[in-house]
Every structure is written in C-alpha cells, then in structure tokens.
N, C-alpha and C. Protein backbone atom coordinates (compact mmCIF):
# COMPACT_ATOMS: atom_id res chain seq x y z
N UNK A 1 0.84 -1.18 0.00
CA UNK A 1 0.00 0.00 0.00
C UNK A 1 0.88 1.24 0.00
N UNK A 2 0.51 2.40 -0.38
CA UNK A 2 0.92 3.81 -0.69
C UNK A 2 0.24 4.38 0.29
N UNK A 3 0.97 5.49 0.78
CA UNK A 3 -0.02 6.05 2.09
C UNK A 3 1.52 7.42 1.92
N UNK A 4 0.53 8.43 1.72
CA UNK A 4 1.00 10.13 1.96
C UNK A 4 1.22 10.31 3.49
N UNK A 5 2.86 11.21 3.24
CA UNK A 5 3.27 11.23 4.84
C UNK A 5 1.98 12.69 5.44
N UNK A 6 1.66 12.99 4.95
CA UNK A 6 0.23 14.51 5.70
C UNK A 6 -0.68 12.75 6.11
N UNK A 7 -0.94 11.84 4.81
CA UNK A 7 -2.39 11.29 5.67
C UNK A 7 -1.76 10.80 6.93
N UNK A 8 0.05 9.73 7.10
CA UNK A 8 0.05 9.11 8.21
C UNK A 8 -0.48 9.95 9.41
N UNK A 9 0.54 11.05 9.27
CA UNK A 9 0.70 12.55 10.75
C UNK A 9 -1.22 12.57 10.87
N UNK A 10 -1.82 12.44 9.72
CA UNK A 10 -3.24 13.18 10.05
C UNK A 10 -4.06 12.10 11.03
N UNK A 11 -3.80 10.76 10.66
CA UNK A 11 -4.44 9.72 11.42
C UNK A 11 -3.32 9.08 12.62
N UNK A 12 -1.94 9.31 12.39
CA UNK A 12 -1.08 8.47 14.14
C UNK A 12 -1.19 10.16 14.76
N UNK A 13 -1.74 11.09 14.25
CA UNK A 13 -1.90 12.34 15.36
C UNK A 13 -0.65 12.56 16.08
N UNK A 14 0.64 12.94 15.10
CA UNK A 14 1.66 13.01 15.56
C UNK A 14 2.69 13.77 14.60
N UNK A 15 4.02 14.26 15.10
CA UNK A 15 4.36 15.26 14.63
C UNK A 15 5.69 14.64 14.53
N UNK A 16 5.86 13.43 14.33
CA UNK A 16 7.46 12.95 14.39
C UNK A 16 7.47 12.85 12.86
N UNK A 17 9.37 12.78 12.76
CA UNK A 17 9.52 12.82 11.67
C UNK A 17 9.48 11.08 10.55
N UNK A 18 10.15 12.27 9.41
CA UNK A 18 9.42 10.98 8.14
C UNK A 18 10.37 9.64 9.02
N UNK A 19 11.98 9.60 9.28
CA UNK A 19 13.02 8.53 9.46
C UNK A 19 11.75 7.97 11.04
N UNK A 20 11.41 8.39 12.07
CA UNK A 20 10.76 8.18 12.96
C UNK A 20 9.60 7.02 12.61
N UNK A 21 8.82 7.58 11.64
CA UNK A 21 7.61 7.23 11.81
C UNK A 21 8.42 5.37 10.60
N UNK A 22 8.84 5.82 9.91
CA UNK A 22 9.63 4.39 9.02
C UNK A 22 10.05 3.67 9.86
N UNK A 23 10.68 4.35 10.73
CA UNK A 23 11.38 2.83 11.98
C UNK A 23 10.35 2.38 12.48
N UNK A 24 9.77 3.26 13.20
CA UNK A 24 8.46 2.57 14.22
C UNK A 24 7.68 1.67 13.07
N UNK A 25 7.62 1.72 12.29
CA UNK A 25 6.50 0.69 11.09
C UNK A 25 6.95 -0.32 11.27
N UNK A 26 8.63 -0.40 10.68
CA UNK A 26 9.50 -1.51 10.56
C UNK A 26 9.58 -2.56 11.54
N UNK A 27 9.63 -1.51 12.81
CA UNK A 27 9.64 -2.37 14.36
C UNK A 27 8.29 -3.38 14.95
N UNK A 28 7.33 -2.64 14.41
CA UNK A 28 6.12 -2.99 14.91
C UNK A 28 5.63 -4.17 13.60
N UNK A 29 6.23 -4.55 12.72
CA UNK A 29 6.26 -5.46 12.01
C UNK A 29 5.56 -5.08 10.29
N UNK A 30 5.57 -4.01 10.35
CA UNK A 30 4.96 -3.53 8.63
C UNK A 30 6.20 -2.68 7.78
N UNK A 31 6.96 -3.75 7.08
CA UNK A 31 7.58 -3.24 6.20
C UNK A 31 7.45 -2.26 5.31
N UNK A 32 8.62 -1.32 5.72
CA UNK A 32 8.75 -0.05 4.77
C UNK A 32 9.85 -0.22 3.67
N UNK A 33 8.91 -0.68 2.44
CA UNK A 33 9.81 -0.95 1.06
C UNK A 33 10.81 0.25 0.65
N UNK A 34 9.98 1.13 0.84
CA UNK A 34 10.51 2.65 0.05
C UNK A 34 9.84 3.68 0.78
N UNK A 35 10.41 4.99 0.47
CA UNK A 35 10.14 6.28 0.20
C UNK A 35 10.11 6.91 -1.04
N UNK A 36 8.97 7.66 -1.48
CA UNK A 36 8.89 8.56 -2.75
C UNK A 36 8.96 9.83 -2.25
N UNK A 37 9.72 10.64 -2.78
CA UNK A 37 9.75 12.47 -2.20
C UNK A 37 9.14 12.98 -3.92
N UNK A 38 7.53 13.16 -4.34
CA UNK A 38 7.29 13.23 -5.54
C UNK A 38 7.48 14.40 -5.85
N UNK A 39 7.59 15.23 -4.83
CA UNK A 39 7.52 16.86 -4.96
C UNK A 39 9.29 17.20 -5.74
N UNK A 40 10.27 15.97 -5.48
CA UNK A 40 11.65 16.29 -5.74
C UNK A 40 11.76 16.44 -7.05
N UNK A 41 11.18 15.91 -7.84
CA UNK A 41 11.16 16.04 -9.62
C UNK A 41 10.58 16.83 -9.70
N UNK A 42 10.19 17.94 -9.05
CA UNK A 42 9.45 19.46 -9.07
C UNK A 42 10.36 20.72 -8.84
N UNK A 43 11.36 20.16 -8.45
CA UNK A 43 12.16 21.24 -7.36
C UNK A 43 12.61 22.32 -8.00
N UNK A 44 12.53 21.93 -9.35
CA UNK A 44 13.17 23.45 -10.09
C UNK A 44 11.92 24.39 -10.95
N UNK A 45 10.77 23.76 -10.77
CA UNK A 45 9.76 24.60 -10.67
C UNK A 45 9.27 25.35 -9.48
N UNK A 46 8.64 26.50 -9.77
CA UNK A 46 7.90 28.09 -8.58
C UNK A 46 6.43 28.19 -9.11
N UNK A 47 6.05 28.33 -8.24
CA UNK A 47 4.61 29.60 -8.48
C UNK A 47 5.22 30.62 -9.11
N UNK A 48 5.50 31.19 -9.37
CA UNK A 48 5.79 32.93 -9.77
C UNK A 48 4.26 34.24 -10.02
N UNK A 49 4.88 35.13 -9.39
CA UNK A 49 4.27 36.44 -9.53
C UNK A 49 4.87 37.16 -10.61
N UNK A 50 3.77 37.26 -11.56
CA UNK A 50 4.44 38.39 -13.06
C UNK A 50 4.29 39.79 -12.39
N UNK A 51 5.24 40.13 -12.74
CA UNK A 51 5.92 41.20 -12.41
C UNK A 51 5.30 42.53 -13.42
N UNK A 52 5.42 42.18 -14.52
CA UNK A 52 5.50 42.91 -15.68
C UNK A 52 5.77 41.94 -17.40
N UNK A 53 4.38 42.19 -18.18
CA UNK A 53 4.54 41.77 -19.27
C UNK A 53 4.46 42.37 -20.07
N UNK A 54 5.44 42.85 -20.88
CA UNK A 54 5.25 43.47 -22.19
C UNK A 54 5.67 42.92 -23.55
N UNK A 55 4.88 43.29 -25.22
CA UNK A 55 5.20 42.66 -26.07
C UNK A 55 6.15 42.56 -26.24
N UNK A 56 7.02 41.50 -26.85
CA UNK A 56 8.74 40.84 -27.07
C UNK A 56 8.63 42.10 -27.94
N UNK A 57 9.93 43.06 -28.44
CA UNK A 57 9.91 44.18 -29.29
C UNK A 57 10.33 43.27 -30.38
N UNK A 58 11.06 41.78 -30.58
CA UNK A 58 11.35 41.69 -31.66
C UNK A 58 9.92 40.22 -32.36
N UNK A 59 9.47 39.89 -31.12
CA UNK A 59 8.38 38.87 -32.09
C UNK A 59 6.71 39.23 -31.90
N UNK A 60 6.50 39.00 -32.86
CA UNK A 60 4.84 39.45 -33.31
C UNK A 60 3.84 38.26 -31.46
N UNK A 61 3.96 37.85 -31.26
CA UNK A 61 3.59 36.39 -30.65
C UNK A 61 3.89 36.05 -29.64
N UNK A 62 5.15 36.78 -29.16
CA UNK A 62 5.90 36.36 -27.60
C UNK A 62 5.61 38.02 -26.53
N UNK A 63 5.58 37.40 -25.31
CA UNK A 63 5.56 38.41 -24.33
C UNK A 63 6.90 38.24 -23.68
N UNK A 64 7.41 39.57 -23.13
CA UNK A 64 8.19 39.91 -22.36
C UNK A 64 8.40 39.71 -20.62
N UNK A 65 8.22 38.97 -19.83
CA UNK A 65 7.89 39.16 -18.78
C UNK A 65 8.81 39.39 -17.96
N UNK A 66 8.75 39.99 -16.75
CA UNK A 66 9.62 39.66 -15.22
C UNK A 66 8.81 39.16 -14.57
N UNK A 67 9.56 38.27 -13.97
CA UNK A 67 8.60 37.52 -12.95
C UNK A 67 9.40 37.18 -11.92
N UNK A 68 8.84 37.17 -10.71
CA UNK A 68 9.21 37.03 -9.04
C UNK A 68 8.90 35.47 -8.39
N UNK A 69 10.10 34.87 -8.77
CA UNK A 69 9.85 33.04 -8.46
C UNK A 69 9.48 32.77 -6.92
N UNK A 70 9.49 33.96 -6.24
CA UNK A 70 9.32 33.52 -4.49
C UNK A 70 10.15 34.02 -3.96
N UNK A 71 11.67 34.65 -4.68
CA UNK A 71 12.49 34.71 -3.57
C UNK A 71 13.29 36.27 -3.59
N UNK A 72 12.01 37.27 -4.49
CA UNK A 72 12.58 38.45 -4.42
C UNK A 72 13.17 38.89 -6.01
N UNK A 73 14.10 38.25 -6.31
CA UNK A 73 14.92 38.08 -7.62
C UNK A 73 14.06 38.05 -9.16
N UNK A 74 14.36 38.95 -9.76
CA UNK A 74 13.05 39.31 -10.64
C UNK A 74 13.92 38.46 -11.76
N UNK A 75 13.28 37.59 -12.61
CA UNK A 75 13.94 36.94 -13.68
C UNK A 75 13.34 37.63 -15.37
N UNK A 76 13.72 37.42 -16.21
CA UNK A 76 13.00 37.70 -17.22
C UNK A 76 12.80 36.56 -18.06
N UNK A 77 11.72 36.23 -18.33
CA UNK A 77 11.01 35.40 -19.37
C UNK A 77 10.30 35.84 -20.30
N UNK A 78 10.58 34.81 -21.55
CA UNK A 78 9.90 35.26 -22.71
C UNK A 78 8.45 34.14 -22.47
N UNK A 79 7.64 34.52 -22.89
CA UNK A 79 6.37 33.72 -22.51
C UNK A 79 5.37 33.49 -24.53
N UNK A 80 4.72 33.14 -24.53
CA UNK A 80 3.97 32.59 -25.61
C UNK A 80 2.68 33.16 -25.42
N UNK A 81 2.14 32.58 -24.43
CA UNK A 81 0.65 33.09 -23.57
C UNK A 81 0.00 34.51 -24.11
N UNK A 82 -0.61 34.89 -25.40
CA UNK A 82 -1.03 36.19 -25.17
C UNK A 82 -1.51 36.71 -23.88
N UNK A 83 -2.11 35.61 -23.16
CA UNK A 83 -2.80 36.24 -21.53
C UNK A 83 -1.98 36.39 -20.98
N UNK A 84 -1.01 36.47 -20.93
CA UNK A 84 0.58 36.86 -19.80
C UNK A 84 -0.18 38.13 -19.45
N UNK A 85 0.06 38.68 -18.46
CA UNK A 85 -0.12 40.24 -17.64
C UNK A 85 0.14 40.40 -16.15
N UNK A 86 1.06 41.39 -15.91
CA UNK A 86 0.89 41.78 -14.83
C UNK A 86 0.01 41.71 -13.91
N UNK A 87 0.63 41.20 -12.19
CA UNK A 87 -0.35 40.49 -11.38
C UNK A 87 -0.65 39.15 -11.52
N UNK A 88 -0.76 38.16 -12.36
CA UNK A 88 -0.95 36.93 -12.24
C UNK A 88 -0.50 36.26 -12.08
N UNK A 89 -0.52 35.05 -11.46
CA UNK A 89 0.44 33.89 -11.17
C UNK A 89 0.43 32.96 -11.96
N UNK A 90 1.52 32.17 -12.19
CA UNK A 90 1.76 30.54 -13.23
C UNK A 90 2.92 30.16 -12.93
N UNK A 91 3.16 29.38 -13.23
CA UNK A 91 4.37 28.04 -12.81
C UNK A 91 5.86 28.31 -14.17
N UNK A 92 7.09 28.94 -13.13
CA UNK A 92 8.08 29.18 -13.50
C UNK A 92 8.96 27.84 -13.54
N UNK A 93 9.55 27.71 -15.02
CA UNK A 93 10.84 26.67 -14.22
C UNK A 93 11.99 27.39 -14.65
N UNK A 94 13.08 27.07 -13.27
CA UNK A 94 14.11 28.25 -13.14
C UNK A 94 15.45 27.19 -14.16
N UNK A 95 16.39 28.53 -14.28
CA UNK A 95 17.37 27.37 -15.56
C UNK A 95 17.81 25.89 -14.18
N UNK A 96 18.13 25.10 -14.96
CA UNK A 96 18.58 23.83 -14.53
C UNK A 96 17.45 22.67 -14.12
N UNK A 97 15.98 22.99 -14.40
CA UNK A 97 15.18 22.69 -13.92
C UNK A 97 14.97 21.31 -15.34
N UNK A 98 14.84 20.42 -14.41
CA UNK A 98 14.44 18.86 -15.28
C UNK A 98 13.22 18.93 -15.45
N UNK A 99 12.80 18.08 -16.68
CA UNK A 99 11.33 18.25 -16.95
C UNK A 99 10.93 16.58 -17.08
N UNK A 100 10.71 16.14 -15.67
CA UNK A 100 10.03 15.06 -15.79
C UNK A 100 9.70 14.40 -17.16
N UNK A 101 10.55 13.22 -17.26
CA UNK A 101 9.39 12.29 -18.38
C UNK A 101 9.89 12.48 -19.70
N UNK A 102 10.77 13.88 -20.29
CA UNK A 102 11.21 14.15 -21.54
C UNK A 102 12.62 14.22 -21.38
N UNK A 103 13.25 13.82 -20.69
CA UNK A 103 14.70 14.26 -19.99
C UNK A 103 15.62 15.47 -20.74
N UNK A 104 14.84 16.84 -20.76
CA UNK A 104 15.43 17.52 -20.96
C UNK A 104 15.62 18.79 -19.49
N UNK A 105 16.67 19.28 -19.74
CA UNK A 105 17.04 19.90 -18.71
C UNK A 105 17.20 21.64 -18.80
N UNK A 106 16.29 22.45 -18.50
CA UNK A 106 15.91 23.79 -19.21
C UNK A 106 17.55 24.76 -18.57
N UNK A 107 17.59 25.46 -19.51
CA UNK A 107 19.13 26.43 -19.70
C UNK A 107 18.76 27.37 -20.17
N UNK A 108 19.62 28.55 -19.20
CA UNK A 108 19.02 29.68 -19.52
C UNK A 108 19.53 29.73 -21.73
N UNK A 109 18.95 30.60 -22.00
CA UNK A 109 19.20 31.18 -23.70
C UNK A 109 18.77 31.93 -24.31
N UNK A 110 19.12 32.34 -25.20
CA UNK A 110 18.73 33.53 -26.24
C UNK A 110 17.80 32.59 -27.15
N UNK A 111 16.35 33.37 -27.62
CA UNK A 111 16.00 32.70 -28.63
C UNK A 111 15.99 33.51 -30.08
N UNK A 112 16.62 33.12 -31.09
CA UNK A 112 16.45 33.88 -32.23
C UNK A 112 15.82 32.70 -33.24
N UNK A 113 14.87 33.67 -33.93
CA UNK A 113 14.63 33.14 -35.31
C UNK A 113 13.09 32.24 -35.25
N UNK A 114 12.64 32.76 -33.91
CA UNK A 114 11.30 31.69 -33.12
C UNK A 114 10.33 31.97 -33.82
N UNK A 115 9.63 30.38 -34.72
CA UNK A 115 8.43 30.92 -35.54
C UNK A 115 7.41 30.23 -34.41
N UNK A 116 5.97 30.77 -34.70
CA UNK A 116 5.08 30.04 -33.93
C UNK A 116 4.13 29.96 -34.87
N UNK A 117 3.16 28.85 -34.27
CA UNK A 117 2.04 28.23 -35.03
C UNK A 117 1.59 27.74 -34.43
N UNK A 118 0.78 27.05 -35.02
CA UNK A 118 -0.27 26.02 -34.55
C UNK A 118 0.00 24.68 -34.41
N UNK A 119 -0.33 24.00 -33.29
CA UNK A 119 0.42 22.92 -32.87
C UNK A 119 0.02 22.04 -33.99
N UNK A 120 1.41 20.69 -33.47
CA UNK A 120 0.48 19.33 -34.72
C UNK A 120 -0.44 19.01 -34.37
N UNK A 121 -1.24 18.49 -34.22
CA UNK A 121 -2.45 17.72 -34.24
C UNK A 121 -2.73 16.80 -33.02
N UNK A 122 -1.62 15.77 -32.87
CA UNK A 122 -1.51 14.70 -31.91
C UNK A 122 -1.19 15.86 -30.66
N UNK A 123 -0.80 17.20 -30.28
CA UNK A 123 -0.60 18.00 -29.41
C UNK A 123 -1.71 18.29 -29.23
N UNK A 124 -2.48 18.79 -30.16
CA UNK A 124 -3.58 19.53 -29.79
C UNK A 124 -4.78 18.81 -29.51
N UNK A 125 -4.75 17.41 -29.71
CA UNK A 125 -5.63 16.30 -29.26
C UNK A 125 -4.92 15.82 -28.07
N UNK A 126 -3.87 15.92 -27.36
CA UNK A 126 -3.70 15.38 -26.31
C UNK A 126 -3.96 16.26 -25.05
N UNK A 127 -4.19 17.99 -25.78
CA UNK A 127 -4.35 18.94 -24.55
C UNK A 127 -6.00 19.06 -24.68
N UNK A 128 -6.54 18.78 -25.47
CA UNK A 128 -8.14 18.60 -25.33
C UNK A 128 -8.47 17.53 -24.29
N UNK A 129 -7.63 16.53 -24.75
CA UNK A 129 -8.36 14.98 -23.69
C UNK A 129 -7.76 15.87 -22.34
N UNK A 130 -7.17 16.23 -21.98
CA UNK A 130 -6.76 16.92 -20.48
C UNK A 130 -7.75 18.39 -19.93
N UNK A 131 -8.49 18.44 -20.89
CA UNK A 131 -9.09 19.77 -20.82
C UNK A 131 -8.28 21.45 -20.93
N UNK A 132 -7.61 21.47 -21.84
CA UNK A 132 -7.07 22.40 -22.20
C UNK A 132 -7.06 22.68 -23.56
N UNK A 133 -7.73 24.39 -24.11
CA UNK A 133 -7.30 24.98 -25.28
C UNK A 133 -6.53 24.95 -26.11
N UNK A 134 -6.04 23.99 -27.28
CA UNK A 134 -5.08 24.65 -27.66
C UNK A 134 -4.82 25.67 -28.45
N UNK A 135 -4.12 26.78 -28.83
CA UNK A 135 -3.89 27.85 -28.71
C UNK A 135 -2.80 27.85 -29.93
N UNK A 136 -1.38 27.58 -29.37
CA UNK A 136 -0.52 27.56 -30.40
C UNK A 136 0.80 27.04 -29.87
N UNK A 137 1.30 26.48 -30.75
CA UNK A 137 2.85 25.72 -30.42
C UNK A 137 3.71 26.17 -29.27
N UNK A 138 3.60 27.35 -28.50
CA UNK A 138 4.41 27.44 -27.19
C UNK A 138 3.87 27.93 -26.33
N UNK A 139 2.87 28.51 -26.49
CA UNK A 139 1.66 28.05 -25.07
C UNK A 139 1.10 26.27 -25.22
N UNK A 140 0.87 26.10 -25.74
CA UNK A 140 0.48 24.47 -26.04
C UNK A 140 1.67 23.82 -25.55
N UNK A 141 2.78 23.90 -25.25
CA UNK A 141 3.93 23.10 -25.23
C UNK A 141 3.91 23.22 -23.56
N UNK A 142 3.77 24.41 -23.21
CA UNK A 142 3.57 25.23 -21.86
C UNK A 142 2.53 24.49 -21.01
N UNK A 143 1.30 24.56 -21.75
CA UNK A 143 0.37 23.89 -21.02
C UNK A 143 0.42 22.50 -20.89
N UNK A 144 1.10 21.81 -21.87
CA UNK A 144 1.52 20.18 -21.86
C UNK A 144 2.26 19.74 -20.83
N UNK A 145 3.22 20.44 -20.37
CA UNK A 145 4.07 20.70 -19.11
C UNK A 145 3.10 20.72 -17.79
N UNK A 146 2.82 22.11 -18.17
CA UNK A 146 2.17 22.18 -16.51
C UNK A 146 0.73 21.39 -16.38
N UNK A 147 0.26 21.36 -17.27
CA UNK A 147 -1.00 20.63 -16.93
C UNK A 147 -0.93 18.94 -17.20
N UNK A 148 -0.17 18.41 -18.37
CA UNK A 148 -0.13 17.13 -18.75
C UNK A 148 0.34 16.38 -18.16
C-alpha cells in the first residue's frame, strides 16, 4: 500500500519525523519498502508572480515578462501566452530545472529566429483529452508541461 506522509501525521496524530515514523513501522512489524519524495522532480519549478509583461519588441507572438519566483529576484522570461499580464500567477521553471518524463534539462538562452504556429495535431488532441485549449505551439507546449 501507498499512504502520503500529511495522511500518516493526520491519522497516528503526531508530529514525528518521516526517518521516525519508518522505523516505528518496521519495528512494529509492517515493512517499509521505500520512500517517494514526488515533490523532488518538481524542485526546479515556482509559483511565480508576473511582475511585468510586455510585447517581445522583436516577435509578433511572444511576451516579455519579469517575474518574481518567491524569492525576491526578478527573472525575465519570454512567454507565448497572449494572456501573460501583470499580477498573475503561473508556474516558472528556473534554468537547470528537469522536466520530468522528456529528460530535458531547461538552460538559460537567447532565442532567435522563433516561428510560432499552430500545434500538430496529436498535441492539440492530447491537450483537449486533459481539458485544455489549444492555442498555439508554445503556449500548447507550456500547457503540456504544466497541466499534462
């Protein structure tokens, strides 16, 4: 069985830690196979607060943003999202950040020469079955990420 360390603490009504509560299992005779930390393949993603979005001056299609990952430090991102705007929140991944499942590993970069469109097909049918718009090849890629 799988059991979330919030449900154990919520039902043994206790505040010891994760190594604590694994021994006491072990001792009392219910083997502890493993630990999953699922949040750790997350770690280089934020909430972020947009800061400020303005149109990219050099592409018809991209926004400009700063955005505030949590820790003060204003970053700049280029975004896809016509809805980008100041005040709203969405899910930053900072450079070095792994992307679950595609093993690529995001670095900061310059983008030149960025066309956009309309996704293929098999994209835009896989963000429908999830309940999402698709829109166009890098918001669609965006939302495949955070929502897929």
């Amino acid at each position: 069985m799988k059991f979330s360390l919030s449900w154990l603490k919520a039902h043994l009504e206790t505040e010891a830690s994760l190594a604590e509560i694994t021994g006491l299992l072990n001792r009392i005779g219910l083997e502890v196979e493993g630990v999953e930390d699922r949040g750790a393949a997350l770690a280089g993603f934020r909430i972020a607060h947009v800061v400020s979005a303005e149109q990219h001056p050099n592409a018809d299609r991209l926004r400009a943003l700063k955005v505030d990952p949590g820790d003060g430090n204003l970053l700049s991102v280029v975004c896809g999202a016509p809805n980008a705007r100041a005040g709203m929140k969405g899910v930053v991944a900072l450079p070095g950040a792994f992307i679950p499942g595609t093993g690529i590993t995001l670095k900061k970069g310059e983008i030149r020469g960025v066309r956009n469109g309309p996704s293929p097909k098999w994209l835009q049918d896989l963000l429908v079955a999830i309940g999402q718009r698709p829109i166009n090849a890098l918001v669609d890629v965006t939302n495949l990420y955070t929502y897929g």
